[in-house]
PDB file of N, CA and C in Angstrom:
ATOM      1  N   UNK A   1     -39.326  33.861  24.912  1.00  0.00           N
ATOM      2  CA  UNK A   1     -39.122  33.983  23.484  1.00  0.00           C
ATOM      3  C   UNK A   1     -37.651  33.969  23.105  1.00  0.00           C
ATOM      4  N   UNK A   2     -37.063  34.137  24.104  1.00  0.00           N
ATOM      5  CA  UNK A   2     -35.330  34.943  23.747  1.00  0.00           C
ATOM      6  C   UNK A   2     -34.372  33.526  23.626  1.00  0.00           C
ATOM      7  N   UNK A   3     -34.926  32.627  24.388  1.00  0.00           N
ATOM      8  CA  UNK A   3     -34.562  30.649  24.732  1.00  0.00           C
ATOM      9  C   UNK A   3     -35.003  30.268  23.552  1.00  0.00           C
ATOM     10  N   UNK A   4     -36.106  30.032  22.641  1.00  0.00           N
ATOM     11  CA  UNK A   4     -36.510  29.555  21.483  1.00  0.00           C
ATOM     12  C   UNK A   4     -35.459  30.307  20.336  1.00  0.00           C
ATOM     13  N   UNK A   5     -35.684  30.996  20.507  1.00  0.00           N
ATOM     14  CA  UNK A   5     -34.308  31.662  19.287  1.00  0.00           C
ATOM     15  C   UNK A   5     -33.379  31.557  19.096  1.00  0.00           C
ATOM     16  N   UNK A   6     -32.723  31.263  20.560  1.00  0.00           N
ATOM     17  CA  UNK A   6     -31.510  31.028  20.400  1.00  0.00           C
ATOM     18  C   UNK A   6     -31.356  29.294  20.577  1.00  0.00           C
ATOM     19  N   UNK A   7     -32.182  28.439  20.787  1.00  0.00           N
ATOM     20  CA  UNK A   7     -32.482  26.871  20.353  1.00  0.00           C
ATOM     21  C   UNK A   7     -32.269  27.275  19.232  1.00  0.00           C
ATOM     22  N   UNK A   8     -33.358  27.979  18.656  1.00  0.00           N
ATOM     23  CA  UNK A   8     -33.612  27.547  16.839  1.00  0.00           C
ATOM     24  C   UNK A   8     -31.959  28.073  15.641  1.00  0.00           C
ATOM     25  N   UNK A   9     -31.437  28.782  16.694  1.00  0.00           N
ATOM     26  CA  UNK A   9     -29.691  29.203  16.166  1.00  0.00           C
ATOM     27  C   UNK A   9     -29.278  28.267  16.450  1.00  0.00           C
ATOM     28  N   UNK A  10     -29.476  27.741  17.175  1.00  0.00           N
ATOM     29  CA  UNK A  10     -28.315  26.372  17.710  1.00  0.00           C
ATOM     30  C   UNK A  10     -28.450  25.597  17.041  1.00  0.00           C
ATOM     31  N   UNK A  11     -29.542  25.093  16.462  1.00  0.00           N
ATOM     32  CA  UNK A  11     -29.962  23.977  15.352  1.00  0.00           C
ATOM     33  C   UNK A  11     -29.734  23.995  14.750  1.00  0.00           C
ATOM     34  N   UNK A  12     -29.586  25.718  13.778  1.00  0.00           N
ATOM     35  CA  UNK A  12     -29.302  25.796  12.303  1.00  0.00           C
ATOM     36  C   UNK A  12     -27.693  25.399  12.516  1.00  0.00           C
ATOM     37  N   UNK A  13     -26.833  26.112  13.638  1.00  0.00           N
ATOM     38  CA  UNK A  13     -25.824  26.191  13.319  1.00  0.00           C
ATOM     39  C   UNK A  13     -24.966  24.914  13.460  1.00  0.00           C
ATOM     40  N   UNK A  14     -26.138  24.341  14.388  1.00  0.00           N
ATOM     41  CA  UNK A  14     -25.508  22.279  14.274  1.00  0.00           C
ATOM     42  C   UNK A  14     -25.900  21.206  13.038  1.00  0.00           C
ATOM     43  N   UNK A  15     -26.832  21.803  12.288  1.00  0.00           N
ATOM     44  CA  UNK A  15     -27.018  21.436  10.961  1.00  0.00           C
ATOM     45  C   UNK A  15     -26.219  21.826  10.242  1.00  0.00           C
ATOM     46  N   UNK A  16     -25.567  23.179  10.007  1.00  0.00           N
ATOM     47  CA  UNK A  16     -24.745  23.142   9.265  1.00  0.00           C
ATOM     48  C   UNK A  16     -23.261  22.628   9.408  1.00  0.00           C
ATOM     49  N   UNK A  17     -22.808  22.731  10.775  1.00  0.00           N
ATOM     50  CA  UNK A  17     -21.434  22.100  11.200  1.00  0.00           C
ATOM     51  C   UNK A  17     -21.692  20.350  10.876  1.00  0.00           C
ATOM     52  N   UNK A  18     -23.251  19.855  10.965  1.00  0.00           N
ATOM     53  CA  UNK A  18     -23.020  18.841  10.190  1.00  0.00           C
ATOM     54  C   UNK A  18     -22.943  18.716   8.956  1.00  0.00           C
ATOM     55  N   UNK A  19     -23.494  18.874   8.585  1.00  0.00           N
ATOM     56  CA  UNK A  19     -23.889  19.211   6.277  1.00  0.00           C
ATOM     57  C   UNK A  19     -21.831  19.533   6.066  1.00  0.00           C
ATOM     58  N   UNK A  20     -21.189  20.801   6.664  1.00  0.00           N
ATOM     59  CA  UNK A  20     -19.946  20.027   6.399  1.00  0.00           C
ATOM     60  C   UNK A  20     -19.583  19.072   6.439  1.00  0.00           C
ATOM     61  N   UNK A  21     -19.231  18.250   7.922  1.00  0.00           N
ATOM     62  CA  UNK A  21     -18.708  17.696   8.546  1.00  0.00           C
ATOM     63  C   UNK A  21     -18.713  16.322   7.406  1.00  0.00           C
ATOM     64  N   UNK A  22     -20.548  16.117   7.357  1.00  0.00           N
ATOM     65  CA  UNK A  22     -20.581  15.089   5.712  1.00  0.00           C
ATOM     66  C   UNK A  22     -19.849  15.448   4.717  1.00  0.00           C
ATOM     67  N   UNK A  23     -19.610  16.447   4.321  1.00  0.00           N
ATOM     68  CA  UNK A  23     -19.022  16.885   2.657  1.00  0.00           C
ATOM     69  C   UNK A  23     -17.413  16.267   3.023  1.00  0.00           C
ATOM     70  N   UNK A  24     -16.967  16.502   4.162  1.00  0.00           N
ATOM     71  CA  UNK A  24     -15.567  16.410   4.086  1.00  0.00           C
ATOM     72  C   UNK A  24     -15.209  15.043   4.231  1.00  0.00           C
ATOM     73  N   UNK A  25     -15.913  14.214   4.766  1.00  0.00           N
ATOM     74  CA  UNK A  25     -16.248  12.822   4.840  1.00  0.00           C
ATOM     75  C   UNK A  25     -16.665  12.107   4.168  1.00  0.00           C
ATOM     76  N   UNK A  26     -17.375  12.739   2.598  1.00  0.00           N
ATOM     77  CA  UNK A  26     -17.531  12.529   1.802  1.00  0.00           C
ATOM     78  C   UNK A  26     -16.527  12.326   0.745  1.00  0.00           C
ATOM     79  N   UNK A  27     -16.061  14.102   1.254  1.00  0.00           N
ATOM     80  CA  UNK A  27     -15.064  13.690  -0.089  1.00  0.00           C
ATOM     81  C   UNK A  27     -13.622  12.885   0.187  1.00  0.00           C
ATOM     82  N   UNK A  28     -13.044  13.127   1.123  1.00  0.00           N
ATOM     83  CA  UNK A  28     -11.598  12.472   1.848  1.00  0.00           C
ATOM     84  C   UNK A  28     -11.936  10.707   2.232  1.00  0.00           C
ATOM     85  N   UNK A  29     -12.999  10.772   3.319  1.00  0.00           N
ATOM     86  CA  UNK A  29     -13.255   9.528   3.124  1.00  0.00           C
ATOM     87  C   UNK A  29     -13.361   8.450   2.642  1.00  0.00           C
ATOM     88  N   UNK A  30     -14.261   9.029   1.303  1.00  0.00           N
ATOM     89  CA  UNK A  30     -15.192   8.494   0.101  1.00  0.00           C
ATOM     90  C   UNK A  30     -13.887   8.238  -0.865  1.00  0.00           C
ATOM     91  N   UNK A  31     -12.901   9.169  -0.486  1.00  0.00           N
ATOM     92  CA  UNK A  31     -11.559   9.262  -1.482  1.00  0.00           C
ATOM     93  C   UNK A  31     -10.780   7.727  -1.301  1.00  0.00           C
ATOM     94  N   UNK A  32     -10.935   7.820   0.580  1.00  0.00           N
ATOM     95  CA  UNK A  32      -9.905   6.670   0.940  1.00  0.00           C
ATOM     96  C   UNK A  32     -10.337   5.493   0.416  1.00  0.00           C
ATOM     97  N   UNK A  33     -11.889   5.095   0.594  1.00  0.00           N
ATOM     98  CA  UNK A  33     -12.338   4.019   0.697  1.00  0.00           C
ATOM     99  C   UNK A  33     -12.189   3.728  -0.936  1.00  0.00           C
ATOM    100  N   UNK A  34     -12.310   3.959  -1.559  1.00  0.00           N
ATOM    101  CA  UNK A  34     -12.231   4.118  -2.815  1.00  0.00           C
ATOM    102  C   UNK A  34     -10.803   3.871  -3.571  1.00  0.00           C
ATOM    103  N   UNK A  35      -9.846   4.402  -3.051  1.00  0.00           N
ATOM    104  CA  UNK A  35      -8.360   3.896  -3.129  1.00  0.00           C
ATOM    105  C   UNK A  35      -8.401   1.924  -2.649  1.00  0.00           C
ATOM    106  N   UNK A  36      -8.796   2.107  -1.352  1.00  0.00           N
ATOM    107  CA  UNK A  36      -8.642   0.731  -0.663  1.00  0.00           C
ATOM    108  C   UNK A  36      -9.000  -0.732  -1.417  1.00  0.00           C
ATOM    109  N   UNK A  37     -10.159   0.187  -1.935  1.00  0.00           N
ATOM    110  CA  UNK A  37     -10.950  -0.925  -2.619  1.00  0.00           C
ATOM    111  C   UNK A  37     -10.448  -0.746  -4.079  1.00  0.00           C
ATOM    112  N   UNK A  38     -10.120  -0.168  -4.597  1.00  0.00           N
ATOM    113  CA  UNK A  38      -9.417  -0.038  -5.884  1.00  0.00           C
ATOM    114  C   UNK A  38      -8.459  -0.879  -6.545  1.00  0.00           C
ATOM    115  N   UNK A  39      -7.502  -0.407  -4.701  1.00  0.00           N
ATOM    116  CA  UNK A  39      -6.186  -1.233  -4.849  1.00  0.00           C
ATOM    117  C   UNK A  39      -6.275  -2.660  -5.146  1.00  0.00           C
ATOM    118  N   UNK A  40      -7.549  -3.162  -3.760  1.00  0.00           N
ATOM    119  CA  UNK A  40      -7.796  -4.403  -3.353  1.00  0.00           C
ATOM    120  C   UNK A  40      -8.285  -5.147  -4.603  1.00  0.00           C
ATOM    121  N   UNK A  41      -9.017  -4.265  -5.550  1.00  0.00           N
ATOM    122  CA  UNK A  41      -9.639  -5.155  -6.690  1.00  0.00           C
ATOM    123  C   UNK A  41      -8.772  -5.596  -7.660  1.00  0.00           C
ATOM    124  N   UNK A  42      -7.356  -4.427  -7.706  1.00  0.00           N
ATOM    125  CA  UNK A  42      -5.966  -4.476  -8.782  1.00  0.00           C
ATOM    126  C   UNK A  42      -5.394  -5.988  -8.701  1.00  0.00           C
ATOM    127  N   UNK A  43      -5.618  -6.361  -7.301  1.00  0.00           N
ATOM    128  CA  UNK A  43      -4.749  -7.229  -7.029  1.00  0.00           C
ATOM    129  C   UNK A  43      -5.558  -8.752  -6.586  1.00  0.00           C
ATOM    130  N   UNK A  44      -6.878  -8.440  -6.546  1.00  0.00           N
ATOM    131  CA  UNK A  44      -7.665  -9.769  -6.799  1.00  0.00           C
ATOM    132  C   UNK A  44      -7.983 -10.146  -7.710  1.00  0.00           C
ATOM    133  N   UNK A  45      -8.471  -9.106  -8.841  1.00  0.00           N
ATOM    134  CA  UNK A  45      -9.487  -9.653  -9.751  1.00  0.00           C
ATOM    135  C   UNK A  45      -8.631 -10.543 -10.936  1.00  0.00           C
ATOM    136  N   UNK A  46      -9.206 -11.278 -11.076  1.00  0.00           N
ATOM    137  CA  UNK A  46      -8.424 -13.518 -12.144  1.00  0.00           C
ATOM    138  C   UNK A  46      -8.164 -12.400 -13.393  1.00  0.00           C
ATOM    139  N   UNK A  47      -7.786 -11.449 -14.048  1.00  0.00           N
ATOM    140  CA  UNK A  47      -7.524 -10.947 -15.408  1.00  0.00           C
ATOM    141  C   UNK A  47      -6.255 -10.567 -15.715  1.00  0.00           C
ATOM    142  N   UNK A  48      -5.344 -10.409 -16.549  1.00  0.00           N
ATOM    143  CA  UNK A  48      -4.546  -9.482 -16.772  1.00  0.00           C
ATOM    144  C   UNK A  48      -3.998  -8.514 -15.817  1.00  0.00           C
ATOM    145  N   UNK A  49      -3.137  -8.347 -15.779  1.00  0.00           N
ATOM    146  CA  UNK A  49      -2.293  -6.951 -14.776  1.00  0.00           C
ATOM    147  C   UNK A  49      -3.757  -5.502 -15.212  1.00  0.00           C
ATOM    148  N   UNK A  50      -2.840  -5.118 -16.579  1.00  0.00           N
ATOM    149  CA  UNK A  50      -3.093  -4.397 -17.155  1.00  0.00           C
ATOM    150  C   UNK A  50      -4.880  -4.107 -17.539  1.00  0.00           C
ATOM    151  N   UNK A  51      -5.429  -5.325 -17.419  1.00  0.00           N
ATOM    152  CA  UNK A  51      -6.991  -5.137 -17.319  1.00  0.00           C
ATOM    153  C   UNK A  51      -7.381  -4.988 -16.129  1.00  0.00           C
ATOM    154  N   UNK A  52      -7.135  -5.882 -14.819  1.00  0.00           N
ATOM    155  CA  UNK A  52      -7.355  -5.299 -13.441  1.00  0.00           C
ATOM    156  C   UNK A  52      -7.405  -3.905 -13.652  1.00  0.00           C
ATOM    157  N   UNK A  53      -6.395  -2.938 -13.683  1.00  0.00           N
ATOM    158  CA  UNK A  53      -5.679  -1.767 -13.067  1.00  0.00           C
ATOM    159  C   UNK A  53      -6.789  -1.174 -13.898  1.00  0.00           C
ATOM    160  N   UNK A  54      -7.040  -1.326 -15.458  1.00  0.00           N
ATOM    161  CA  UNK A  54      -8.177  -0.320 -16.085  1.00  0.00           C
ATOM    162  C   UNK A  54      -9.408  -0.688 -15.460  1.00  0.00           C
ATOM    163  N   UNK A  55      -9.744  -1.784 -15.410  1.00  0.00           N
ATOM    164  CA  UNK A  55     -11.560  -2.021 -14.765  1.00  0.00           C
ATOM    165  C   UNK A  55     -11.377  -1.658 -13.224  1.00  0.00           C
ATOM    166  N   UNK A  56     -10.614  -1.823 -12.585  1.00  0.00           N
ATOM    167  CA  UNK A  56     -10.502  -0.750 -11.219  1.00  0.00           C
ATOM    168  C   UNK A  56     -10.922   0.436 -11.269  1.00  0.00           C
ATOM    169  N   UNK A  57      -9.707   0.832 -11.987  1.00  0.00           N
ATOM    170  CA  UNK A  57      -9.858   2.688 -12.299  1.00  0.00           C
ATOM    171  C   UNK A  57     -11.621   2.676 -12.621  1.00  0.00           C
ATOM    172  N   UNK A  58     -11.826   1.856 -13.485  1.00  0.00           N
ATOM    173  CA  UNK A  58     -13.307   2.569 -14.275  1.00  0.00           C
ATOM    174  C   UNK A  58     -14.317   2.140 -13.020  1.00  0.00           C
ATOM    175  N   UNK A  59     -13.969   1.464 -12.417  1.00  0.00           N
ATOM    176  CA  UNK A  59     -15.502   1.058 -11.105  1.00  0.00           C
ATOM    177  C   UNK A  59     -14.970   1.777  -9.936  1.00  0.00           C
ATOM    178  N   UNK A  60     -13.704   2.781  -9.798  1.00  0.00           N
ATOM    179  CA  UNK A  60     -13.647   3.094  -8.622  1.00  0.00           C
ATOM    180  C   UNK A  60     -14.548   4.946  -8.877  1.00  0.00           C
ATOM    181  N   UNK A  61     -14.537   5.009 -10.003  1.00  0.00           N
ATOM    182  CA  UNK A  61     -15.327   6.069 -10.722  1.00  0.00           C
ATOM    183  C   UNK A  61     -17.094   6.045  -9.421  1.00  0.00           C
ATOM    184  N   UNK A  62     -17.844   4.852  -9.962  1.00  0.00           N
ATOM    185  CA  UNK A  62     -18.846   4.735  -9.490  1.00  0.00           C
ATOM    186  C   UNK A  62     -19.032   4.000  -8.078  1.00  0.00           C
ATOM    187  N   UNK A  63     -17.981   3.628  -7.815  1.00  0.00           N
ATOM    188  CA  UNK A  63     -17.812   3.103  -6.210  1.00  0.00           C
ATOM    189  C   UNK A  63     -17.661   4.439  -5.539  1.00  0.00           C
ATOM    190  N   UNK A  64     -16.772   5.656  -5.954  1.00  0.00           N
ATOM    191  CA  UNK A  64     -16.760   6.577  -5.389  1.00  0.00           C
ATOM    192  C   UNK A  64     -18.069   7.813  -4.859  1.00  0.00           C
ATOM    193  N   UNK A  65     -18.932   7.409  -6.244  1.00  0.00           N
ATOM    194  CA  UNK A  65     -20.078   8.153  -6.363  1.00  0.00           C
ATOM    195  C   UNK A  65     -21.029   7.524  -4.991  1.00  0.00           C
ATOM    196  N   UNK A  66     -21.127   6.497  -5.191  1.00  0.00           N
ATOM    197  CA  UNK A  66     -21.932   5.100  -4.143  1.00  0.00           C
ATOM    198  C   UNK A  66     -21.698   6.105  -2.884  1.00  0.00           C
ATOM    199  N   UNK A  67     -20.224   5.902  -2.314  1.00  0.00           N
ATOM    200  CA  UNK A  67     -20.004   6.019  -1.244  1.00  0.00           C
ATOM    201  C   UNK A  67     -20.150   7.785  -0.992  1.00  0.00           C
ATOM    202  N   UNK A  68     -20.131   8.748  -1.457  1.00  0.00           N
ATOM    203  CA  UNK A  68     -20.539  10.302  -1.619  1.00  0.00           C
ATOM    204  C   UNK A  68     -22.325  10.082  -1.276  1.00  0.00           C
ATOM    205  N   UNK A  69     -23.379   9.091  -1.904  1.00  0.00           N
ATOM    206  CA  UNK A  69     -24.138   9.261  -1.264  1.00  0.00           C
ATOM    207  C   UNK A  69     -24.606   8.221  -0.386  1.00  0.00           C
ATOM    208  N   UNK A  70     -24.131   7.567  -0.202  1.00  0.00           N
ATOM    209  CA  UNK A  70     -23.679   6.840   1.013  1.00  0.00           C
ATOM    210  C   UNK A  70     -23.880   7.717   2.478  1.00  0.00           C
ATOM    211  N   UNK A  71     -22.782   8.584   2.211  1.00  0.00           N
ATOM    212  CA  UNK A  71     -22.483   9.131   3.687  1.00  0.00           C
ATOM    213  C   UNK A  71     -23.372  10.238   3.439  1.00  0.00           C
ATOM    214  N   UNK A  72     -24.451  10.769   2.522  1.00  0.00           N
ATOM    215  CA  UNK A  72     -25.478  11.537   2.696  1.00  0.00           C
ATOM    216  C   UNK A  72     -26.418  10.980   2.856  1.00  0.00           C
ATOM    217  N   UNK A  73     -26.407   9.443   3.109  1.00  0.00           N
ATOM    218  CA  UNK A  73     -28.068   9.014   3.154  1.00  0.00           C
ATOM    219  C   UNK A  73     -28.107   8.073   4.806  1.00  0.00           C
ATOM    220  N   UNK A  74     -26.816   8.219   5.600  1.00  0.00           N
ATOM    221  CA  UNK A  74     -26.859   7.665   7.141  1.00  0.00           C
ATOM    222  C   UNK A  74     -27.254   8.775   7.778  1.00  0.00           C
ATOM    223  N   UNK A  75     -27.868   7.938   9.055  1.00  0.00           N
ATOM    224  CA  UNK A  75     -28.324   9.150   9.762  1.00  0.00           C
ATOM    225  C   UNK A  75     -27.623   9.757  11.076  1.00  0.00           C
ATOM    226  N   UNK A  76     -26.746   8.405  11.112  1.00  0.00           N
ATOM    227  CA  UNK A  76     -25.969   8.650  12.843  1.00  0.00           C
ATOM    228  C   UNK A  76     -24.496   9.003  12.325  1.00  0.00           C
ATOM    229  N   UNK A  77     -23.795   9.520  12.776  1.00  0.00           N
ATOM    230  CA  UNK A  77     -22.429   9.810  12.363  1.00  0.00           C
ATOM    231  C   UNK A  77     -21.116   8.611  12.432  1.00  0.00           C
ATOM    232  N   UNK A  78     -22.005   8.450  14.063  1.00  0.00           N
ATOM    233  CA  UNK A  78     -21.199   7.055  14.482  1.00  0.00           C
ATOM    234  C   UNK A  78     -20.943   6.259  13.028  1.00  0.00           C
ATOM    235  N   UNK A  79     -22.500   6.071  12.853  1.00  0.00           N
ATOM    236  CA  UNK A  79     -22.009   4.444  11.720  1.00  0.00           C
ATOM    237  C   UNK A  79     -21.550   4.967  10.437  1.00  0.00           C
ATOM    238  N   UNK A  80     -21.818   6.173  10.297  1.00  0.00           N
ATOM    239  CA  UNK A  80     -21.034   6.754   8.796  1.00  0.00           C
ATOM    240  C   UNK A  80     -19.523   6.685   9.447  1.00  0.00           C
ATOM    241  N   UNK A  81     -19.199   7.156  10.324  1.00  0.00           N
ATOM    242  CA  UNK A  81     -17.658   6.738  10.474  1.00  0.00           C
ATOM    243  C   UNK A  81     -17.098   5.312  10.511  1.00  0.00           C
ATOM    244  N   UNK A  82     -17.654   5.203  11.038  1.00  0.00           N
ATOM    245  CA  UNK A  82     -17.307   3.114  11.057  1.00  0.00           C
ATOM    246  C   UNK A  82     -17.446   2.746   9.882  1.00  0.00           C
ATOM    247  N   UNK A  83     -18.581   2.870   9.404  1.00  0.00           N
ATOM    248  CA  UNK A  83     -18.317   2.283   7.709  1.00  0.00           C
ATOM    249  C   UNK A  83     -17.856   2.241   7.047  1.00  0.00           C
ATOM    250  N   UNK A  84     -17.369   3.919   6.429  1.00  0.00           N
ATOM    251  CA  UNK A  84     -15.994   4.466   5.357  1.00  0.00           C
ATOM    252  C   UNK A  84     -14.899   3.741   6.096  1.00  0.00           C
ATOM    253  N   UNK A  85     -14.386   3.905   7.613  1.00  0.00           N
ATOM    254  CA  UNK A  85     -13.035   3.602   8.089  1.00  0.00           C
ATOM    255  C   UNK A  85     -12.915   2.655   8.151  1.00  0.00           C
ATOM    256  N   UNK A  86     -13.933   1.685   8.829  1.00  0.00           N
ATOM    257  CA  UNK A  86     -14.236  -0.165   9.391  1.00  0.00           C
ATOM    258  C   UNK A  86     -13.886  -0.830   7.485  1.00  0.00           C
ATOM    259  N   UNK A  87     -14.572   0.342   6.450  1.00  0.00           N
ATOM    260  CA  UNK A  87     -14.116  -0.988   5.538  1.00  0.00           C
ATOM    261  C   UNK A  87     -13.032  -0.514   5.059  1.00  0.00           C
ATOM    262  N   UNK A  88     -12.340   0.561   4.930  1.00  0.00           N
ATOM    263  CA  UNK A  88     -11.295   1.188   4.511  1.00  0.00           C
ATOM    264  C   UNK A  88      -9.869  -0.039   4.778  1.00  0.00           C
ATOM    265  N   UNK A  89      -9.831   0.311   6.263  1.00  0.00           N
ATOM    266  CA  UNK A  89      -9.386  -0.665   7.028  1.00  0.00           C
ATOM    267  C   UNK A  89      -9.096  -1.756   6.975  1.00  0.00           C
ATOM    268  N   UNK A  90     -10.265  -2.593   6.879  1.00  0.00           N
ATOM    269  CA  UNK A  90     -10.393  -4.184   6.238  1.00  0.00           C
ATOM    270  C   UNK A  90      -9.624  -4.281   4.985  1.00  0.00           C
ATOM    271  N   UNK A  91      -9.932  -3.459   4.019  1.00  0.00           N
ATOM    272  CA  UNK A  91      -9.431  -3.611   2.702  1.00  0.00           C
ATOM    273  C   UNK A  91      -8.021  -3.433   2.701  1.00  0.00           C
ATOM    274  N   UNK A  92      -7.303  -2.728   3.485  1.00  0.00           N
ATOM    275  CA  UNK A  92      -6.087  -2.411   3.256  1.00  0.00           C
ATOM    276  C   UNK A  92      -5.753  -3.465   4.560  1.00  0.00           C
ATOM    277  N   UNK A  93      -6.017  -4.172   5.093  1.00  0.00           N
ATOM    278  CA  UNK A  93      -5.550  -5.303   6.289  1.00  0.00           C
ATOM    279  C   UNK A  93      -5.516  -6.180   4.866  1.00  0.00           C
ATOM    280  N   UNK A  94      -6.359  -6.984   4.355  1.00  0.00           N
ATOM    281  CA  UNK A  94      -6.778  -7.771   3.163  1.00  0.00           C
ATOM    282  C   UNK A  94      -5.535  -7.958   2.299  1.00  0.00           C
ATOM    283  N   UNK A  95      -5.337  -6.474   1.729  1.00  0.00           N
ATOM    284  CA  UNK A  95      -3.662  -6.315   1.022  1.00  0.00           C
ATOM    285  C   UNK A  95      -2.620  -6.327   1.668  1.00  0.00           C
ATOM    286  N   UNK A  96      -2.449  -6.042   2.919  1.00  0.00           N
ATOM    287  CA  UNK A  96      -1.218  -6.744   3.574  1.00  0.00           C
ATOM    288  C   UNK A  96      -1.221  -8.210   3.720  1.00  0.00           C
ATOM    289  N   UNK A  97      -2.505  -9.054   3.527  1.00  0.00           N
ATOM    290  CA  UNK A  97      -2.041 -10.415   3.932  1.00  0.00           C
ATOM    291  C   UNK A  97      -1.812 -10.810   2.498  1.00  0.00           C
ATOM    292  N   UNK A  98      -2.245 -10.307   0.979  1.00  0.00           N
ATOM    293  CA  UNK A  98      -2.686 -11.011  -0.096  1.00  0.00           C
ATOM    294  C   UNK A  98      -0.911 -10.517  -0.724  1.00  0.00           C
TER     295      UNK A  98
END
């Protein structure tokens, strides 16, 4: 009985070191990727300076939200990390060549 209990502690307490581990990856992550792609859109999208930079700002609003449940709806950690960073990454490689 004394092995099951202390499994069933171990679980809670690795569920919750994950349930952070998402929030902070959520929010910092979700922060970066969100910059990356922000930037990246400032400086692609065919409009105005000054209209880029506002329709950025206003879609990095709901790109940010996307990616918050994003990284609450993967199930492996692995690919929630690769994803936020793998496109983070790309996007800001993208603006060094553009």
């Amino acid at each position: 009985m004394a092995t099951n209990k202390k499994s069933s502690e171990e679980d809670v307490a690795r569920y919750r070191w994950e349930v952070a581990g998402r929030c902070l990856i959520a929010v910092f992550g979700g922060y970066l990727f969100t910059i990356a792609l922000s930037i990246f859109l400032t400086q692609v999208l065919p409009i105005a300076k000054s209209s880029a930079v506002m329709t950025a700002n206003l879609l990095s609003f709901a790109i940010y939200t996307i990616a918050i449940i994003w990284v609450f709806s993967v199930k492996e950690f692995r690919q929630l990390w690769w994803g936020l960073t793998g496109s983070a990454i790309f996007f800001a490689f993208i603006l060094l060549l553009v």
